[in-house]
PDB file of N, CA and C in Angstrom:
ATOM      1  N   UNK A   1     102.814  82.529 -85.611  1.00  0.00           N
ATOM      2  CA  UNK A   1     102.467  82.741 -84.228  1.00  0.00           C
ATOM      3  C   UNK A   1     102.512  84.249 -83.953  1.00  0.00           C
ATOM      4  N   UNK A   2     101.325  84.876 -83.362  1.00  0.00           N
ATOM      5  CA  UNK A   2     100.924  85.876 -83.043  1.00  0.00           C
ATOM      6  C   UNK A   2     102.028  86.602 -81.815  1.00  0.00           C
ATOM      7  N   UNK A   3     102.731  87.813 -81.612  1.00  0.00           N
ATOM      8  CA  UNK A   3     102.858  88.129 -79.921  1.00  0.00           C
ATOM      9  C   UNK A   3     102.016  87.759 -79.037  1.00  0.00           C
ATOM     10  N   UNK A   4     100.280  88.192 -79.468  1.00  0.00           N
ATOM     11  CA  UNK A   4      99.751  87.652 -78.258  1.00  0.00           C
ATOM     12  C   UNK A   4      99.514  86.085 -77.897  1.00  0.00           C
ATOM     13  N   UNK A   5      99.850  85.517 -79.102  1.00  0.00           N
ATOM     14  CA  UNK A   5      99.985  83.334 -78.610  1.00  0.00           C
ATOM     15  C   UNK A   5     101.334  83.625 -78.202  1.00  0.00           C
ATOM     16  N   UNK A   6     102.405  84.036 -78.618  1.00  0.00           N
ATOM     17  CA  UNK A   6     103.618  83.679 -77.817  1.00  0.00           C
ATOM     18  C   UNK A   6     103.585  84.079 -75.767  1.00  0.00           C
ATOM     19  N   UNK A   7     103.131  85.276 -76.168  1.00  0.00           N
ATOM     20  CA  UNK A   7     102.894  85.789 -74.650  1.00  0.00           C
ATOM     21  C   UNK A   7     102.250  85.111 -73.772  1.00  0.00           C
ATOM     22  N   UNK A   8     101.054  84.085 -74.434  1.00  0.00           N
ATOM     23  CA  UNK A   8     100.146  83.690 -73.895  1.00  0.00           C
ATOM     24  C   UNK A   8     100.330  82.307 -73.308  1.00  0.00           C
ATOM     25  N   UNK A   9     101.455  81.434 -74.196  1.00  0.00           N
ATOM     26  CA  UNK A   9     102.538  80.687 -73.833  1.00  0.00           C
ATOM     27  C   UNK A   9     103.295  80.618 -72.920  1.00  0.00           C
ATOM     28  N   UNK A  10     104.181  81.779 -72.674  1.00  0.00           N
ATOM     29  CA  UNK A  10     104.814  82.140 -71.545  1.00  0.00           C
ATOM     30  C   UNK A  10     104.114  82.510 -70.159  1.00  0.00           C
ATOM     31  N   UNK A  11     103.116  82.876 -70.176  1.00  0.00           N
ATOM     32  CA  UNK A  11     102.108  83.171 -69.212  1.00  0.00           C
ATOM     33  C   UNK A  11     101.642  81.485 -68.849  1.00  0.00           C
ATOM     34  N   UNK A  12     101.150  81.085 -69.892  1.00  0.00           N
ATOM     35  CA  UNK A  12     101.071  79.599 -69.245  1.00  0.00           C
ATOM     36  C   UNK A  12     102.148  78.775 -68.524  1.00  0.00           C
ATOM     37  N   UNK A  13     103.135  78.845 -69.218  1.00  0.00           N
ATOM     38  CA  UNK A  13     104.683  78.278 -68.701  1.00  0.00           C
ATOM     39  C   UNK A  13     104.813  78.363 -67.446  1.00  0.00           C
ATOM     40  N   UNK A  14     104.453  79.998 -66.685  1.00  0.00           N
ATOM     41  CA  UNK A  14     105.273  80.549 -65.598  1.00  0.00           C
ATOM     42  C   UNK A  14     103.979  79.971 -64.597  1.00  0.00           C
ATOM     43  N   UNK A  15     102.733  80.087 -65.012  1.00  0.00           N
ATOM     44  CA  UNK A  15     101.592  79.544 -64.292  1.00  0.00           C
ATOM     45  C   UNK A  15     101.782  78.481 -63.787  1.00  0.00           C
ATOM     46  N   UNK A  16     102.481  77.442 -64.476  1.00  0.00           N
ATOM     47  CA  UNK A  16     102.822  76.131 -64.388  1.00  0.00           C
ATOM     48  C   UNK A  16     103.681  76.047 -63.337  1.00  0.00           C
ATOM     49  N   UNK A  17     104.708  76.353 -63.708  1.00  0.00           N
ATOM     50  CA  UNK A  17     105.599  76.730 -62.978  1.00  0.00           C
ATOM     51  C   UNK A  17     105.465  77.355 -61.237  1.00  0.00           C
ATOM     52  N   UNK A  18     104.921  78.472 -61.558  1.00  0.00           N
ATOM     53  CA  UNK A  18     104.672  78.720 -60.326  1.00  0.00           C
ATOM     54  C   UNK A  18     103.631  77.608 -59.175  1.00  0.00           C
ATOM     55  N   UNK A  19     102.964  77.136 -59.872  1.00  0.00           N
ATOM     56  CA  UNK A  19     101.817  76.299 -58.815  1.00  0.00           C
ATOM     57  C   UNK A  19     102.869  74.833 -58.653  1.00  0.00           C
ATOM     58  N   UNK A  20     104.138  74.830 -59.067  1.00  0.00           N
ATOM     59  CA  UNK A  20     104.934  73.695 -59.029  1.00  0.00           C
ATOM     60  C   UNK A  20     106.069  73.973 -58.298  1.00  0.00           C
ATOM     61  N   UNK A  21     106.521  75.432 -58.190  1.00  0.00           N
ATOM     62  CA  UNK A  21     107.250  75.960 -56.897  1.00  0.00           C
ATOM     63  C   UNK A  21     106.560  76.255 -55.506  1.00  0.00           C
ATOM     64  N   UNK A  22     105.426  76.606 -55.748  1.00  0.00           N
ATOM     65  CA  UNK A  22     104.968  76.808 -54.604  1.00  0.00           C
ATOM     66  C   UNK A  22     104.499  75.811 -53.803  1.00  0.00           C
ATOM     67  N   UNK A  23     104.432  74.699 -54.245  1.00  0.00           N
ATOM     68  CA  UNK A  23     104.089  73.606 -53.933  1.00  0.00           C
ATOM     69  C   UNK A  23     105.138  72.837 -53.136  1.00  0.00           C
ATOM     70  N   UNK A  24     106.328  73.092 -54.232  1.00  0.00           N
ATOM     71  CA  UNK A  24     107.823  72.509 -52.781  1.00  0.00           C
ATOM     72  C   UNK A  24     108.209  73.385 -51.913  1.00  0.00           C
ATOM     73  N   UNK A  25     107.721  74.374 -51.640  1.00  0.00           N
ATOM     74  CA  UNK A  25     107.765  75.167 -50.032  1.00  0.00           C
ATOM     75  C   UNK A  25     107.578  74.503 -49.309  1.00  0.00           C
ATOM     76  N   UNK A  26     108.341  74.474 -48.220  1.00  0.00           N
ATOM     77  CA  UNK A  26     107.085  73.591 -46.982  1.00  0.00           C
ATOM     78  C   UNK A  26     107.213  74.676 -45.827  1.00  0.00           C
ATOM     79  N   UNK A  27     105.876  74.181 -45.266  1.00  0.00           N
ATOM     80  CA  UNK A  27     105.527  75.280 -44.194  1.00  0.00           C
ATOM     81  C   UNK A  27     106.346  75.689 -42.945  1.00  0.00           C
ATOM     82  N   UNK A  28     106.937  74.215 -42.653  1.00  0.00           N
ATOM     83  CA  UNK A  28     107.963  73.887 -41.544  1.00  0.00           C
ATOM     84  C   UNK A  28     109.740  74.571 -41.873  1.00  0.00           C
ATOM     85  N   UNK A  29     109.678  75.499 -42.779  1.00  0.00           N
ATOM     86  CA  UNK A  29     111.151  75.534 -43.343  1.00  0.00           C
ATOM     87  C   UNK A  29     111.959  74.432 -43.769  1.00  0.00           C
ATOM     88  N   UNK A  30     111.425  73.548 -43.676  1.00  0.00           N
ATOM     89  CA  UNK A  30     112.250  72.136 -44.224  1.00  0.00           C
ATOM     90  C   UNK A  30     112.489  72.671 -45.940  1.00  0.00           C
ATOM     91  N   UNK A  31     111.389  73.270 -46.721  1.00  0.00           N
ATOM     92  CA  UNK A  31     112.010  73.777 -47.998  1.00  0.00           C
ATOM     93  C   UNK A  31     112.538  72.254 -49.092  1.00  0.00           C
ATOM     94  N   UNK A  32     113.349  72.601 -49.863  1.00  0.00           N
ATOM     95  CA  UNK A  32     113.496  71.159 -50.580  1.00  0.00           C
ATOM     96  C   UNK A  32     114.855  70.299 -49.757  1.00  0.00           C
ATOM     97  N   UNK A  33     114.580  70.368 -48.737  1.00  0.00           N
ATOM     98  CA  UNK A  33     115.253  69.462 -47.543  1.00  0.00           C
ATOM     99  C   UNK A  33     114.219  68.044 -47.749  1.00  0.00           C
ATOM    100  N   UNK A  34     113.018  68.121 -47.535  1.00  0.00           N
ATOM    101  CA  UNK A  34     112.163  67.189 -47.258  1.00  0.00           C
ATOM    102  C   UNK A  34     111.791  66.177 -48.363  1.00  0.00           C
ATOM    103  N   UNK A  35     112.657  66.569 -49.530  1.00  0.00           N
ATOM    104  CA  UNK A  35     112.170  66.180 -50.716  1.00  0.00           C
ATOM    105  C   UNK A  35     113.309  64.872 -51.208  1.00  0.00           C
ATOM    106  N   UNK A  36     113.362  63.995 -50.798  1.00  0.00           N
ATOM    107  CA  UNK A  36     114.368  62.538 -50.885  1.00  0.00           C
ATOM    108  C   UNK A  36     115.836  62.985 -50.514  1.00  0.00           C
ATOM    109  N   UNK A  37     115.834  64.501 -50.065  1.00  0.00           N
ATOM    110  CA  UNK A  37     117.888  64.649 -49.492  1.00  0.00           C
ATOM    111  C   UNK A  37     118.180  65.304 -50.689  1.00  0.00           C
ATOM    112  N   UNK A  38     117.262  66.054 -51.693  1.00  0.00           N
ATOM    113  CA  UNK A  38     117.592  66.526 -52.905  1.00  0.00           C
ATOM    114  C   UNK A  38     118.629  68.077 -52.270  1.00  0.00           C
ATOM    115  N   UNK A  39     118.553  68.334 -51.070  1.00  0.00           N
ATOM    116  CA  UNK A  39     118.861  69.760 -50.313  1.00  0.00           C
ATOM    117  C   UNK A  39     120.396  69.619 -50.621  1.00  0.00           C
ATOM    118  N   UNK A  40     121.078  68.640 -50.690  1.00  0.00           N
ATOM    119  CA  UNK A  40     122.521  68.384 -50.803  1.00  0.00           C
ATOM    120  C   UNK A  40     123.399  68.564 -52.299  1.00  0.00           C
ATOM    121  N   UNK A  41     122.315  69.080 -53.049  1.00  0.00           N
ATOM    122  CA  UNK A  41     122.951  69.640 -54.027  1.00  0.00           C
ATOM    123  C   UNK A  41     123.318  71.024 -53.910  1.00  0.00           C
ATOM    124  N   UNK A  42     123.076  71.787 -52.466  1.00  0.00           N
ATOM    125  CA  UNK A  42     122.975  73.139 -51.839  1.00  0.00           C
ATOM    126  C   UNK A  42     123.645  72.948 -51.215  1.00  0.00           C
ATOM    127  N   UNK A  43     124.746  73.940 -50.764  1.00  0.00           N
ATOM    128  CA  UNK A  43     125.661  73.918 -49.921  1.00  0.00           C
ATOM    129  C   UNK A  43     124.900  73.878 -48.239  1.00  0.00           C
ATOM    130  N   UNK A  44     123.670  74.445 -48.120  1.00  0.00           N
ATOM    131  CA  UNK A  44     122.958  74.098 -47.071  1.00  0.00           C
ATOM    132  C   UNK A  44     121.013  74.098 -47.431  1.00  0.00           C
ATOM    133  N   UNK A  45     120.350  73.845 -46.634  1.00  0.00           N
ATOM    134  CA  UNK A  45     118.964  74.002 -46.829  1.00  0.00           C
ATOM    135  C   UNK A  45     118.380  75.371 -46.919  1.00  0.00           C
ATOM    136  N   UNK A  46     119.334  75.765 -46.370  1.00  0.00           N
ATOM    137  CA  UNK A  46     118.583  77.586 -46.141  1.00  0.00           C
ATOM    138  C   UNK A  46     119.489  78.360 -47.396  1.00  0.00           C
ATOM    139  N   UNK A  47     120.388  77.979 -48.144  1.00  0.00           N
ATOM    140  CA  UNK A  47     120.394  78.243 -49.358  1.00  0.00           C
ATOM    141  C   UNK A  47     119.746  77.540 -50.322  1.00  0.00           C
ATOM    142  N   UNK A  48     119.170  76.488 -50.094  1.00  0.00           N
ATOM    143  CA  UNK A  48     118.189  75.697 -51.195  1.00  0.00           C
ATOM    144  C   UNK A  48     116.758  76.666 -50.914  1.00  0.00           C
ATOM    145  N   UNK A  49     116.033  77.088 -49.638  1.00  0.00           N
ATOM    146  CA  UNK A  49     115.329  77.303 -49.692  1.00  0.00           C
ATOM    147  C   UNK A  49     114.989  79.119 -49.947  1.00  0.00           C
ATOM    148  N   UNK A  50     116.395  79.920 -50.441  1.00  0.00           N
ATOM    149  CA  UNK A  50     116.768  80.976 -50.653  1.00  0.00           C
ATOM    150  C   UNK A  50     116.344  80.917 -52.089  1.00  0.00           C
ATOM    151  N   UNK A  51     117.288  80.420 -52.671  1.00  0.00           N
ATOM    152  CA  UNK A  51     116.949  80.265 -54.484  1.00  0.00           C
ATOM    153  C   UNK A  51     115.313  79.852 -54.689  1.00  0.00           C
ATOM    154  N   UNK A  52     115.435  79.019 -54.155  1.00  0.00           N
ATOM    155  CA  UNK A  52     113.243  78.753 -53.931  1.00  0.00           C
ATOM    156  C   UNK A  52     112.453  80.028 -54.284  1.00  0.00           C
ATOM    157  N   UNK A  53     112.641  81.147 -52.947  1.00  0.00           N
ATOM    158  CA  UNK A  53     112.115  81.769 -52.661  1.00  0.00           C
ATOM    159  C   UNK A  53     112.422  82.935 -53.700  1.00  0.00           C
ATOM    160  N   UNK A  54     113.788  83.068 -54.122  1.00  0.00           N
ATOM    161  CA  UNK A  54     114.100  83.717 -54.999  1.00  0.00           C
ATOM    162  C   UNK A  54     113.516  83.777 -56.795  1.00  0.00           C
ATOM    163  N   UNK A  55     113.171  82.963 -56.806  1.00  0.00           N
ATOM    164  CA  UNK A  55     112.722  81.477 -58.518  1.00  0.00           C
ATOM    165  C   UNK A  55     111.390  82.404 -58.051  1.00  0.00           C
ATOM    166  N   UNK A  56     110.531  81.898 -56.436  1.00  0.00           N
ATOM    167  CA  UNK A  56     109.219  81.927 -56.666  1.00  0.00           C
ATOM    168  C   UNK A  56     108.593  83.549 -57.266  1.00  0.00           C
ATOM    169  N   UNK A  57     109.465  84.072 -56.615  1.00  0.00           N
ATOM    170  CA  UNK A  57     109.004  85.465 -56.502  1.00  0.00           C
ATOM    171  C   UNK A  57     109.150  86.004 -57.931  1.00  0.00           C
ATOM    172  N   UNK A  58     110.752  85.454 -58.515  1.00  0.00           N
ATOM    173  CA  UNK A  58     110.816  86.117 -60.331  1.00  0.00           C
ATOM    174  C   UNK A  58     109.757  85.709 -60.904  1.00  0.00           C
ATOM    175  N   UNK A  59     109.661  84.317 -61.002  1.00  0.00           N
ATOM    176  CA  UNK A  59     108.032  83.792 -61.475  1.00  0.00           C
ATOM    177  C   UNK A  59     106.801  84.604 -61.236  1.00  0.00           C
ATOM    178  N   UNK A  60     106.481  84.843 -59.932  1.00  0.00           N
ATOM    179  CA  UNK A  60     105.539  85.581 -59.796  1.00  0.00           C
ATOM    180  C   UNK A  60     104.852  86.776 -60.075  1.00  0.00           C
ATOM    181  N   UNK A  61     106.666  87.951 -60.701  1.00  0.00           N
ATOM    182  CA  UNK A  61     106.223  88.614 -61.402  1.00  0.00           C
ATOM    183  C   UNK A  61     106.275  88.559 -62.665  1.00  0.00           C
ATOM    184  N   UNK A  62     106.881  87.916 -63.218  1.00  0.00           N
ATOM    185  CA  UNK A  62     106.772  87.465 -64.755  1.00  0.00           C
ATOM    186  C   UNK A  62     105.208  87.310 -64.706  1.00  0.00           C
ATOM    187  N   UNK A  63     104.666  86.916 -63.829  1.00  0.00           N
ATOM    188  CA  UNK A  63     103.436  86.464 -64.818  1.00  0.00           C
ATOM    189  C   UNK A  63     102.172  87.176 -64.135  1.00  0.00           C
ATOM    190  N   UNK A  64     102.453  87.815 -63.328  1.00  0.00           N
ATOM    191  CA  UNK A  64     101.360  89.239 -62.795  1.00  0.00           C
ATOM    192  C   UNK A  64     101.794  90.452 -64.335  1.00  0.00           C
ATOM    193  N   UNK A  65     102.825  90.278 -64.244  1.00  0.00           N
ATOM    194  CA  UNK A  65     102.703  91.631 -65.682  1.00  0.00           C
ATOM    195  C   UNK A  65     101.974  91.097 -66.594  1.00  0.00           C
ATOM    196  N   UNK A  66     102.448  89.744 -67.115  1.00  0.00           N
ATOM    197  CA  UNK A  66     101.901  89.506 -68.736  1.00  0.00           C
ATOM    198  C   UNK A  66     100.618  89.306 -68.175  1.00  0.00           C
ATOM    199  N   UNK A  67      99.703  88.518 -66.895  1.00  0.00           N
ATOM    200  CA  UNK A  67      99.129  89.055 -66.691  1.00  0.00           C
ATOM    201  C   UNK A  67      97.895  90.646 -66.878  1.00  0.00           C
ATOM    202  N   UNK A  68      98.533  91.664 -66.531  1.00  0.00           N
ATOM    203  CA  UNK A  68      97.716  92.711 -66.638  1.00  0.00           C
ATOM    204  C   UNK A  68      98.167  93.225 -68.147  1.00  0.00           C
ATOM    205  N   UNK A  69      99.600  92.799 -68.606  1.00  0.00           N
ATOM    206  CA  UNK A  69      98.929  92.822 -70.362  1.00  0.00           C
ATOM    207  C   UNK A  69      98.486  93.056 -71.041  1.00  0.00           C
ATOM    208  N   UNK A  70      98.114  91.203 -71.141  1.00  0.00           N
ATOM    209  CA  UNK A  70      97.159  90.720 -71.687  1.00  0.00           C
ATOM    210  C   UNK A  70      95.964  90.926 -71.314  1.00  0.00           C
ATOM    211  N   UNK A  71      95.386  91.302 -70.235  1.00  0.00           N
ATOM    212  CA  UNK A  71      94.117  91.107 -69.593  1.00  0.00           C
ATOM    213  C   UNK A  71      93.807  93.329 -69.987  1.00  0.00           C
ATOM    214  N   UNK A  72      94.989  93.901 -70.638  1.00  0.00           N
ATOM    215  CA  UNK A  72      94.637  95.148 -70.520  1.00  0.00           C
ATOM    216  C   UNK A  72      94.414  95.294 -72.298  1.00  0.00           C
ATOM    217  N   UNK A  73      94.832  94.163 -73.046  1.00  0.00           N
ATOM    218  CA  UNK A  73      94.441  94.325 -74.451  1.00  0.00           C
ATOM    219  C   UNK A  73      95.716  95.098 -75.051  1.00  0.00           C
ATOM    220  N   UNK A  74      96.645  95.460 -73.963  1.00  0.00           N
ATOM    221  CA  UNK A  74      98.012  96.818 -75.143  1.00  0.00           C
ATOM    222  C   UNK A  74      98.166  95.930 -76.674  1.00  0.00           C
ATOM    223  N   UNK A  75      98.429  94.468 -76.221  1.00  0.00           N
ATOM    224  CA  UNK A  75      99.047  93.857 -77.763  1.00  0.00           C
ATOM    225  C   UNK A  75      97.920  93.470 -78.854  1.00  0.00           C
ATOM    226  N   UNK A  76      96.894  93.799 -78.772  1.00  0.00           N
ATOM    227  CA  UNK A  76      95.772  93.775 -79.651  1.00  0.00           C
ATOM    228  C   UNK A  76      95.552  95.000 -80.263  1.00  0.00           C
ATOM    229  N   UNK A  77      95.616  94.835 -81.883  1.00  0.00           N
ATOM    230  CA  UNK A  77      95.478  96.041 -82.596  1.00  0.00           C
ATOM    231  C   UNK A  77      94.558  96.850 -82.550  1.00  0.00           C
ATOM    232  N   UNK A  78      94.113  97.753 -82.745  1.00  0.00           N
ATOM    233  CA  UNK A  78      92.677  98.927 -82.790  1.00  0.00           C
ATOM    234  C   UNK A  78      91.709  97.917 -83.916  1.00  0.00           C
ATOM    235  N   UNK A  79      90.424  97.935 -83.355  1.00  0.00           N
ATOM    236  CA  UNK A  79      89.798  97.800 -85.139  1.00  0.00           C
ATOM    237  C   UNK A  79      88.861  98.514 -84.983  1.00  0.00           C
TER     238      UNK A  79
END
């Protein structure tokens, strides 16, 4: 396995990922309150929906860099 398949892996991962966090946002601040009472593994909702927001955003740049990257060619050799 190449750096650029491993990278390209992880870029998929976080893609995933991200369109699967952003998705349990909710618009209303309910956050993962709304999601079967899962919020009670959080000492409150507005710390469930803190770490959320926190997750979404690391995600987001994880994968805007590998992103411009990959899309800039650095890990591809000269030929």
């Amino acid at each position: 396995m190449t750096p650029v398949q491993f990278i390209q892996i992880i870029w998929t991962i976080s893609a995933a990922l991200l369109v699967i966090l952003v998705l349990l946002h909710s618009p209303k601040g309910d956050g993962l309150g709304g999601i079967g009472g899962q919020a009670q593994l959080f000492t409150s909702a507005k710390s469930a929906e803190k770490l959320l927001n926190q997750i979404t955003w690391g995600l987001s740049t994880i994968f805007i860099t590998l992103t411009i990257i990959l899309s800039a060619g650095w890990l591809n050799p000269p030929q």
